[in-house]
C-alpha atoms as a PDB file:
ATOM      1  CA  UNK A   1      13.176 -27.955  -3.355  1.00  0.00           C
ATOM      2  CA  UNK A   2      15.605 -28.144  -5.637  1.00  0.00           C
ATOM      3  CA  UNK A   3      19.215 -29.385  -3.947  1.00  0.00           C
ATOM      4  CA  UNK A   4      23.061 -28.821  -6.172  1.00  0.00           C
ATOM      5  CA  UNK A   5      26.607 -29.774  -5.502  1.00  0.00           C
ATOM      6  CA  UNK A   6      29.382 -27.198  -6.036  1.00  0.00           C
ATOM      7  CA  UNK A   7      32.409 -26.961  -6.081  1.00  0.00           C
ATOM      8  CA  UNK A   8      34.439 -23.690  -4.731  1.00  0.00           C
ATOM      9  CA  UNK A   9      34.218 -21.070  -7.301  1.00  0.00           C
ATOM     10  CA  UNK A  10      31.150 -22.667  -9.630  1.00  0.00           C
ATOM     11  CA  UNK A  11      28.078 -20.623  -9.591  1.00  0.00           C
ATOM     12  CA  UNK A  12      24.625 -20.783  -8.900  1.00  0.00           C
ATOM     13  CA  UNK A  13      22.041 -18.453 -11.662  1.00  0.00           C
ATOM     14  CA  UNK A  14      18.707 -17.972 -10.198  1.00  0.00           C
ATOM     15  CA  UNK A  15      16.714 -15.639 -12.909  1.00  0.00           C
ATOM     16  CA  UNK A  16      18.645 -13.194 -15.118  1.00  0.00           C
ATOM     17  CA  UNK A  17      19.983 -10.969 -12.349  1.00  0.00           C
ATOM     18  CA  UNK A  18      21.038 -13.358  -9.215  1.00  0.00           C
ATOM     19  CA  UNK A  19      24.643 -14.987  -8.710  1.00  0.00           C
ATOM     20  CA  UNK A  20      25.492 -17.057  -6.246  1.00  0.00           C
ATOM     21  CA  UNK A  21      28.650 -18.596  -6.296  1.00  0.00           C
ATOM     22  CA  UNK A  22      30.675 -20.918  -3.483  1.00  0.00           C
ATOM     23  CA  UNK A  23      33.817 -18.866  -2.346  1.00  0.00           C
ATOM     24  CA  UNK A  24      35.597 -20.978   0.656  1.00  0.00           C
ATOM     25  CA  UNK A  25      34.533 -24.285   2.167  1.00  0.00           C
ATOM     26  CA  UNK A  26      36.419 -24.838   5.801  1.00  0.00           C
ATOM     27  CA  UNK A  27      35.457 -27.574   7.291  1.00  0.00           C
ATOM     28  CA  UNK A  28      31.349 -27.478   8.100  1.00  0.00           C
ATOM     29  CA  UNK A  29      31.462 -23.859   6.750  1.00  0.00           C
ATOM     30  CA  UNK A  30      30.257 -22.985   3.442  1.00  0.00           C
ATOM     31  CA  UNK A  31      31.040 -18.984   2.403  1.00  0.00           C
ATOM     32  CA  UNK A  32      28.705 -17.917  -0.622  1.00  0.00           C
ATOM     33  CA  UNK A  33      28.648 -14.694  -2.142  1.00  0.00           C
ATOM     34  CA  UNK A  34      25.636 -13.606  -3.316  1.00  0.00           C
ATOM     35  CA  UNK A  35      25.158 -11.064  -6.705  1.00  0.00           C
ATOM     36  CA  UNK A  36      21.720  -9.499  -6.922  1.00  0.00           C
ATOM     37  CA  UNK A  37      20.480  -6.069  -7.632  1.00  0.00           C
ATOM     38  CA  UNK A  38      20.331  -3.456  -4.590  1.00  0.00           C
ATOM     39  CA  UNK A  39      16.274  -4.130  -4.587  1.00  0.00           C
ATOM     40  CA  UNK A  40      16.030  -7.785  -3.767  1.00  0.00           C
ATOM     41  CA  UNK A  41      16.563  -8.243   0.106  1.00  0.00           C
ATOM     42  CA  UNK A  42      18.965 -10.941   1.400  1.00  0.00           C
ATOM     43  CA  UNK A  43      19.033 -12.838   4.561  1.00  0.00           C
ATOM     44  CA  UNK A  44      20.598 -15.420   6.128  1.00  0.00           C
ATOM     45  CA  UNK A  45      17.617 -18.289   7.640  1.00  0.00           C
ATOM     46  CA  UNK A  46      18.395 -17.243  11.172  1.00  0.00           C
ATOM     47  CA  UNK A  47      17.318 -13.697  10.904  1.00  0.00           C
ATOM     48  CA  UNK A  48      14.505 -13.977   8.497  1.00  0.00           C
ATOM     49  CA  UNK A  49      12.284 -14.630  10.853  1.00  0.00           C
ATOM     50  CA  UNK A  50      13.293 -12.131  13.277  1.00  0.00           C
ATOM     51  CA  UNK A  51      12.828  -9.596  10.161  1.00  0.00           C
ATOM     52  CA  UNK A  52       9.627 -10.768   9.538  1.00  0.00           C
ATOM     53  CA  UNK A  53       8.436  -9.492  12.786  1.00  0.00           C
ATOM     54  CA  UNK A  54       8.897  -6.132  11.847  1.00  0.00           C
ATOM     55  CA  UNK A  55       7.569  -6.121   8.269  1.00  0.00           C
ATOM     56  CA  UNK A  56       3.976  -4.116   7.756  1.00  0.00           C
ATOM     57  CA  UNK A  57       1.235  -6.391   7.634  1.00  0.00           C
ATOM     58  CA  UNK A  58      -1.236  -5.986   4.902  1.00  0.00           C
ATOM     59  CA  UNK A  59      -4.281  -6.699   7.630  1.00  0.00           C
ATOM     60  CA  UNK A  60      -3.441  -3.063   8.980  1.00  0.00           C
ATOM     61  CA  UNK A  61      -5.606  -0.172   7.467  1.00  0.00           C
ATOM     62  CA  UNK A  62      -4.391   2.844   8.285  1.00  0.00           C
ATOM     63  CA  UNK A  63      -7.007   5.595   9.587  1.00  0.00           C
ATOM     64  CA  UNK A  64      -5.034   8.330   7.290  1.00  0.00           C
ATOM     65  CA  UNK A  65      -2.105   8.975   5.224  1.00  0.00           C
ATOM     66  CA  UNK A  66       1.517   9.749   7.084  1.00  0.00           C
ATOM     67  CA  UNK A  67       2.086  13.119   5.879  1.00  0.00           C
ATOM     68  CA  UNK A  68       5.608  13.886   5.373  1.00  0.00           C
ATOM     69  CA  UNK A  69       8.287  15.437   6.992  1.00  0.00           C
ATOM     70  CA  UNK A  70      10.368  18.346   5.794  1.00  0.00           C
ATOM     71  CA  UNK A  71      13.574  18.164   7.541  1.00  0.00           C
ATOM     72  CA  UNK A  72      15.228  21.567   7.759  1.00  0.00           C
ATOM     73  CA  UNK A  73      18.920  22.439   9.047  1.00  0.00           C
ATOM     74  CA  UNK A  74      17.468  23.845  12.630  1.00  0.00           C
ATOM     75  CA  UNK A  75      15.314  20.775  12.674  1.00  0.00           C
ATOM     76  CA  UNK A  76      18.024  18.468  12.421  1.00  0.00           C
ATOM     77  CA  UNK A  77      20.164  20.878  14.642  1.00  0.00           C
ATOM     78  CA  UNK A  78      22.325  21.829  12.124  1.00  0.00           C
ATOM     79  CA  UNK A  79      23.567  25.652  11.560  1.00  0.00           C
ATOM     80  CA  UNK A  80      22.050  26.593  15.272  1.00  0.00           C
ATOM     81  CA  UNK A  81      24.619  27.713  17.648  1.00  0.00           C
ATOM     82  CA  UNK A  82      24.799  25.492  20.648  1.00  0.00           C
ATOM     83  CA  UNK A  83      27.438  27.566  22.957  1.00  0.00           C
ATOM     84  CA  UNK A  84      26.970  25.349  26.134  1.00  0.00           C
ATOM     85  CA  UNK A  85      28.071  22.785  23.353  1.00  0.00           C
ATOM     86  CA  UNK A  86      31.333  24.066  22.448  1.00  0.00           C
ATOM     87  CA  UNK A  87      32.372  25.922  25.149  1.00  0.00           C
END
């Protein structure tokens, strides 16, 4: 594990595409703001766990293929006149 000192505004590269660079410091409290594309997933320690829970496991076989769904203005209830609704 590799373990850095910063200072408030110095940065932090990881690869070519990551920032992360120390914003505030109050007292135990370190804020960090973190720079990375939209496809890398970010989480703070406490809840990476509790995400882990829900990711797919790559034990599971499925018996088929999901098929997909074709969602449709009356499917999603949109366009359909509801008059108990409105009046």
């Amino acid at each position: 594990m590799l373990v850095l000192s910063r200072k408030i505004g110095e940065k932090i590269h990881v690869g070519n595409d990551i920032t992360i660079e120390v914003r505030r410091v109050a007292g135990n409290r370190v804020t960090l703001a973190v720079d990375a594309p939209r496809n890398v997933r970010i989480l703070r320690g406490e809840l990476r766990d509790a995400a882990m829970e829900f990711e797919p496991h790559e034990e599971i076989e499925l018996e088929h293929e999901a098929q997909p769904v074709v969602l449709t203005h009356q499917r999603l209830g949109l366009g359909v006149s509801m008059p108990h609704v409105l009046g």
